[in-house]
N, C-alpha and C. Protein backbone atom coordinates (compact mmCIF):
# COMPACT_ATOMS: atom_id res chain seq x y z
N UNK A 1 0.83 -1.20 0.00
CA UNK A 1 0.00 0.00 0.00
C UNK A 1 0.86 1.25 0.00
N UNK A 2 2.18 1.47 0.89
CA UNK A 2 2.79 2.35 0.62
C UNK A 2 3.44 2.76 -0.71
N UNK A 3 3.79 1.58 -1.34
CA UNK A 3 4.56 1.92 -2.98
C UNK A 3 3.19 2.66 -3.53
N UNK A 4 2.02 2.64 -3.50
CA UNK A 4 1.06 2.62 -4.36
C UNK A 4 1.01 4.13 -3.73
N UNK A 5 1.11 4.43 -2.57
CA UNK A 5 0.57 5.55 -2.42
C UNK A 5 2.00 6.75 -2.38
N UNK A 6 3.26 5.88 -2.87
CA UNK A 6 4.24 6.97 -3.29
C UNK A 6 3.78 7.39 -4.66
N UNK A 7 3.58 6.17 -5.93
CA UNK A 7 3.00 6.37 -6.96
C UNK A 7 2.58 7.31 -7.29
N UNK A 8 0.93 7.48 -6.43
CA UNK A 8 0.32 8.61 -6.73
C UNK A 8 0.66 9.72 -6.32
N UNK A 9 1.20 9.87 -5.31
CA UNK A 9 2.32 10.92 -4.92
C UNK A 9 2.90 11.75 -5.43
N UNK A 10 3.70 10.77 -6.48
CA UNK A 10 4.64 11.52 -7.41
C UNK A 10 3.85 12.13 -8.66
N UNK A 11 2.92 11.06 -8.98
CA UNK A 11 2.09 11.72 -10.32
C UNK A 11 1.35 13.23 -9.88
N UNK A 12 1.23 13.01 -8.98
CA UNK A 12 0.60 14.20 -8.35
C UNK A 12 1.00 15.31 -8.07
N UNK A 13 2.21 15.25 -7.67
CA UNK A 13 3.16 16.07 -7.47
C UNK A 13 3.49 16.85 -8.65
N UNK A 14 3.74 15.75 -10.04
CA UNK A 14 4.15 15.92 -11.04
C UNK A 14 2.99 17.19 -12.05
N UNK A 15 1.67 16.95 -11.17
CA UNK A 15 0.29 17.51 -12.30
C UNK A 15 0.33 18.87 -11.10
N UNK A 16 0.48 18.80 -9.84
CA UNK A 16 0.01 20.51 -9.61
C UNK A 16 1.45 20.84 -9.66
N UNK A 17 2.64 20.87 -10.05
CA UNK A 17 3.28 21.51 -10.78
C UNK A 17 3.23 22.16 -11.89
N UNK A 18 2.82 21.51 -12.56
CA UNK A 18 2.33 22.07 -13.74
C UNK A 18 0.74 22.68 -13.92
N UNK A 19 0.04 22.71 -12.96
CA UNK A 19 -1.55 23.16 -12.75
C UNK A 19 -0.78 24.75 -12.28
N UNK A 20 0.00 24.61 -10.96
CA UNK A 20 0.20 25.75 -10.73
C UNK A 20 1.31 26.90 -11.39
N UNK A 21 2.44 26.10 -12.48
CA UNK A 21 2.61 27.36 -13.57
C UNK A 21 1.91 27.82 -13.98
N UNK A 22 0.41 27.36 -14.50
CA UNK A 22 -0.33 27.09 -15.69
C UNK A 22 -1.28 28.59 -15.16
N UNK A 23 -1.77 28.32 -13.73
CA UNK A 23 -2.58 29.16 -12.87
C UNK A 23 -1.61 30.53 -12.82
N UNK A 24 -0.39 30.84 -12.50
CA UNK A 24 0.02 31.70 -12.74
C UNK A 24 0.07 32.31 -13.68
N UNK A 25 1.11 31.54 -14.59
CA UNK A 25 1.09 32.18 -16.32
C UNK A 25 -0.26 32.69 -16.46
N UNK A 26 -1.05 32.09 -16.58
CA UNK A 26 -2.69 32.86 -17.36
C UNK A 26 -3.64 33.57 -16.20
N UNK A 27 -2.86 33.87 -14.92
CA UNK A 27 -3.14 34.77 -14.01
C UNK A 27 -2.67 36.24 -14.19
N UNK A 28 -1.10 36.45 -15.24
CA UNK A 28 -0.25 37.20 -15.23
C UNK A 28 -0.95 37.63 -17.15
N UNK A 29 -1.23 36.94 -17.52
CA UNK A 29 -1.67 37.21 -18.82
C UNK A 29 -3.03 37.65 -18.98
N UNK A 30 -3.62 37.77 -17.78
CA UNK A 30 -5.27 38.45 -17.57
C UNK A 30 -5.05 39.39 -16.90
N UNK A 31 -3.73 39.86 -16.58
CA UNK A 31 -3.42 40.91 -15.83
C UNK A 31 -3.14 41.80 -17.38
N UNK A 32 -2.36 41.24 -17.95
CA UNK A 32 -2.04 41.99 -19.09
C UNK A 32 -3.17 42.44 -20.02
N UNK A 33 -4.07 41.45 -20.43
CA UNK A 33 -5.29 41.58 -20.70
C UNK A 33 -6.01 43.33 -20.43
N UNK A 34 -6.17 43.11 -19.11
CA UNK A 34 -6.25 44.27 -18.72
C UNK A 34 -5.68 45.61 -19.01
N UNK A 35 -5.21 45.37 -19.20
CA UNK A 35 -3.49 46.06 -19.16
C UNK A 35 -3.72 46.99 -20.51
N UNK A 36 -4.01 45.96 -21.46
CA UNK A 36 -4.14 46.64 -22.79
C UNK A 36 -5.67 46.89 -23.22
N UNK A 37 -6.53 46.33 -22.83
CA UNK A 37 -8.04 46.82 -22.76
C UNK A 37 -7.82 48.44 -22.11
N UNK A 38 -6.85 48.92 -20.55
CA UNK A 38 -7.11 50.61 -20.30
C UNK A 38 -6.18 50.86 -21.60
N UNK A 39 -5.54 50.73 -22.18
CA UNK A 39 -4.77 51.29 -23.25
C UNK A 39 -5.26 51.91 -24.59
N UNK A 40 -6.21 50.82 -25.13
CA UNK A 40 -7.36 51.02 -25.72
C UNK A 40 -8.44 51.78 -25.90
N UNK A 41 -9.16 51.22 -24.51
CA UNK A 41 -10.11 52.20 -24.40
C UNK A 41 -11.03 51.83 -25.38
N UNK A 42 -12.82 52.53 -25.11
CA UNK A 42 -13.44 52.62 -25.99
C UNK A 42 -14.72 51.14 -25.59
N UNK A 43 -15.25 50.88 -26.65
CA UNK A 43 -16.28 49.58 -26.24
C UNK A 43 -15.31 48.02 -26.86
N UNK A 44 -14.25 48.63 -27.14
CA UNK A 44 -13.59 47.53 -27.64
C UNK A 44 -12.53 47.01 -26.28
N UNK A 45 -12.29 47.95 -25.36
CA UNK A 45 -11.89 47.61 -23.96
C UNK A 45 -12.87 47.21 -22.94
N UNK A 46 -13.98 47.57 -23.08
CA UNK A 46 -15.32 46.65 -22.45
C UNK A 46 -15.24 45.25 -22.70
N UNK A 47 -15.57 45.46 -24.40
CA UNK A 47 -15.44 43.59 -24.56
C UNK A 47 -14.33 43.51 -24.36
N UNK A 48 -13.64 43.57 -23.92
CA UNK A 48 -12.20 42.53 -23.69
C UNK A 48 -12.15 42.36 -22.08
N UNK A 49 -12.95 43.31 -21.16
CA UNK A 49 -13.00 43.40 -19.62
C UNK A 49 -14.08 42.37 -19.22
N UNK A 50 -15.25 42.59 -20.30
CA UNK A 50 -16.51 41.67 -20.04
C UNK A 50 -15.59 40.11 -20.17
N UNK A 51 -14.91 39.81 -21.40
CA UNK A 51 -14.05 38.30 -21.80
C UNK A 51 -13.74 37.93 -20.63
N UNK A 52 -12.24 38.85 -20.24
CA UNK A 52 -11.86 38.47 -18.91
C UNK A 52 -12.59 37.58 -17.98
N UNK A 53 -13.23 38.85 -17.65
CA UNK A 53 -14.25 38.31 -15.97
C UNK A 53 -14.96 37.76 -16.21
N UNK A 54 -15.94 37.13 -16.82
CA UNK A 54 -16.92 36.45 -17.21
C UNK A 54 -16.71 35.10 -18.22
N UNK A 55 -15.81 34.79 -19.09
CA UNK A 55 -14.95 33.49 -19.31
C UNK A 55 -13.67 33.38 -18.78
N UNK A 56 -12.74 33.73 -19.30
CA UNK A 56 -11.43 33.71 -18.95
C UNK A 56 -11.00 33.48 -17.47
N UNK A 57 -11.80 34.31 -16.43
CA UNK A 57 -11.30 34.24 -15.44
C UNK A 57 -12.18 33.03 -14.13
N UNK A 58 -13.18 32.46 -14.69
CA UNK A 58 -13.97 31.64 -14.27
C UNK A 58 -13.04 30.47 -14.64
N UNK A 59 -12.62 29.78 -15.51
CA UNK A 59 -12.36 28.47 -16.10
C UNK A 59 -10.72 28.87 -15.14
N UNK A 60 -9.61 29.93 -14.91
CA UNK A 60 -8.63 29.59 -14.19
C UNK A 60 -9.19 29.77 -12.42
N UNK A 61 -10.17 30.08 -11.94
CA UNK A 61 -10.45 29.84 -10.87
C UNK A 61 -11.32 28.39 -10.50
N UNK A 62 -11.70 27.87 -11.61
CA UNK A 62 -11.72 26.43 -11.13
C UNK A 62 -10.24 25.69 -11.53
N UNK A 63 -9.85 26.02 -12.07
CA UNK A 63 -8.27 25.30 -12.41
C UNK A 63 -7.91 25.33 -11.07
N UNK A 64 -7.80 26.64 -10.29
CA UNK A 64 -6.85 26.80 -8.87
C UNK A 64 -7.76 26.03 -8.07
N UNK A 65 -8.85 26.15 -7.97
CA UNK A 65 -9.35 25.18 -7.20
C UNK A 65 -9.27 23.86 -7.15
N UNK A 66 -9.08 22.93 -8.29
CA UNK A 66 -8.79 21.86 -8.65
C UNK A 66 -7.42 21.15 -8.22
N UNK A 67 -6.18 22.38 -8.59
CA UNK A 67 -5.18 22.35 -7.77
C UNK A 67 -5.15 22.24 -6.40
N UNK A 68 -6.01 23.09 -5.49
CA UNK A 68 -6.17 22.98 -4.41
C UNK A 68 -6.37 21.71 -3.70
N UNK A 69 -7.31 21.33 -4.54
CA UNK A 69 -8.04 19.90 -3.80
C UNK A 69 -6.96 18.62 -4.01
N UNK A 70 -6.28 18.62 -5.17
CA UNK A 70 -4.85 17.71 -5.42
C UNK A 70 -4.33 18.29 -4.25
N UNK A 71 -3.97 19.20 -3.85
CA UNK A 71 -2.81 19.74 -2.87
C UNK A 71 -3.11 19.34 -1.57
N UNK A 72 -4.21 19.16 -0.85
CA UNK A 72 -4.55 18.24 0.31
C UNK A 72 -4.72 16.54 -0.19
N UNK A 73 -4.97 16.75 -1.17
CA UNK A 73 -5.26 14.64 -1.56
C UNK A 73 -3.23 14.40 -1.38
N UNK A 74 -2.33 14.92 -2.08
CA UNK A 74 -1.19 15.11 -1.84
C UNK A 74 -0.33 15.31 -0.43
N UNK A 75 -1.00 16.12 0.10
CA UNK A 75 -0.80 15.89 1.71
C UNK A 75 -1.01 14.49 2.37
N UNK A 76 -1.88 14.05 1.85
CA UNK A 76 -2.86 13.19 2.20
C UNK A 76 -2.16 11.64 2.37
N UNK A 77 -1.95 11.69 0.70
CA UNK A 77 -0.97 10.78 0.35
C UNK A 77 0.64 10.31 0.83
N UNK A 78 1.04 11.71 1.39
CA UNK A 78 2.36 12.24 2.16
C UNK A 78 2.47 12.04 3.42
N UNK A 79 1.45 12.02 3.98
CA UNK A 79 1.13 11.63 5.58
C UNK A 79 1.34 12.38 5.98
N UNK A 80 1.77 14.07 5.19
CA UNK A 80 1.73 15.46 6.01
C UNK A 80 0.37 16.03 6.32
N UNK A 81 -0.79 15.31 6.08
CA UNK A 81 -1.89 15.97 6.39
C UNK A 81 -2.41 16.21 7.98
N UNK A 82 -3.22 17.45 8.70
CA UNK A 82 -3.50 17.74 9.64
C UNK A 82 -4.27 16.50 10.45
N UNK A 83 -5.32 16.42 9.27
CA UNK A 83 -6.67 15.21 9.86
C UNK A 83 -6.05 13.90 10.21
N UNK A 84 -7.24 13.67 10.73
CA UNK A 84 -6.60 12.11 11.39
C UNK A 84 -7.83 10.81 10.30
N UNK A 85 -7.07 9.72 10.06
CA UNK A 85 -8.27 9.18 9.26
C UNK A 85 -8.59 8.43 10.38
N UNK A 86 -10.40 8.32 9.96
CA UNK A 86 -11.12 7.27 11.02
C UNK A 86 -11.06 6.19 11.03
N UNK A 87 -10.24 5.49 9.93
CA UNK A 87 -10.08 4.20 10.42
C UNK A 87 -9.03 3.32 10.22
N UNK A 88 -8.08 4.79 10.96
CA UNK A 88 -6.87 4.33 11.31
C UNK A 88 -6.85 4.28 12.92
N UNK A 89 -8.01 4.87 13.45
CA UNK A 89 -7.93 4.71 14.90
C UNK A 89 -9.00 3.42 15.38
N UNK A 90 -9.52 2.93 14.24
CA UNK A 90 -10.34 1.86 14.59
C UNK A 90 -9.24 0.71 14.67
N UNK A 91 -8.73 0.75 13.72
CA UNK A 91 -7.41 -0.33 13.67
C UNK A 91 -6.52 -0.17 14.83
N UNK A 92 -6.32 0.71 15.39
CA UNK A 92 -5.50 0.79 16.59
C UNK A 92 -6.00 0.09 17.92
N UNK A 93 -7.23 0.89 17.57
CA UNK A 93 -8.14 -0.28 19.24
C UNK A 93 -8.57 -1.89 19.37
N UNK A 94 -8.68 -1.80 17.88
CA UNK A 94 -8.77 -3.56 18.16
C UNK A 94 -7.53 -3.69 18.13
């Protein structure tokens, strides 16, 4: 059980690495977004503010969230996590 749960470990390790460049990069590129929509100006910097916030920035806030939830299953897997599992203390008392 332990090899299996280095396994996923590592794959895991291996995907929010790359979830969390991914979340940055196109965190830093909706910054820019911005950036050049005030430059612009006009209703052609609207639609590009409406894009943003309303697609663009929905689909990388479930990305980070997704990351998130790997990032405790990863703990998890690591045996660095806070929680205690329940039935690891059942196994202890019998």
């Amino acid at each position: 059980m332990k090899n299996v749960c280095k396994k996923i470990s590592t794959v895991l390790e291996w995907a929010i690495g790359i979830a969390l460049a991914l979340c940055l990069f196109l965190g830093g590129l909706g910054f820019f977004g911005f950036l050049v929509a005030f430059c612009i100006g006009g209703d052609t910097a609207a639609n590009i503010c409406n894009f943003l916030s309303k697609t663009y920035y929905v689909y990388l806030i479930k990305t980070a969230t997704i990351t998130t939830l790997f990032c405790f299953v990863l703990q998890y897997f690591n045996g660095n996590a806070k929680w205690k599992n329940p039935f690891k203390k059942k196994e202890k008392e019998q």
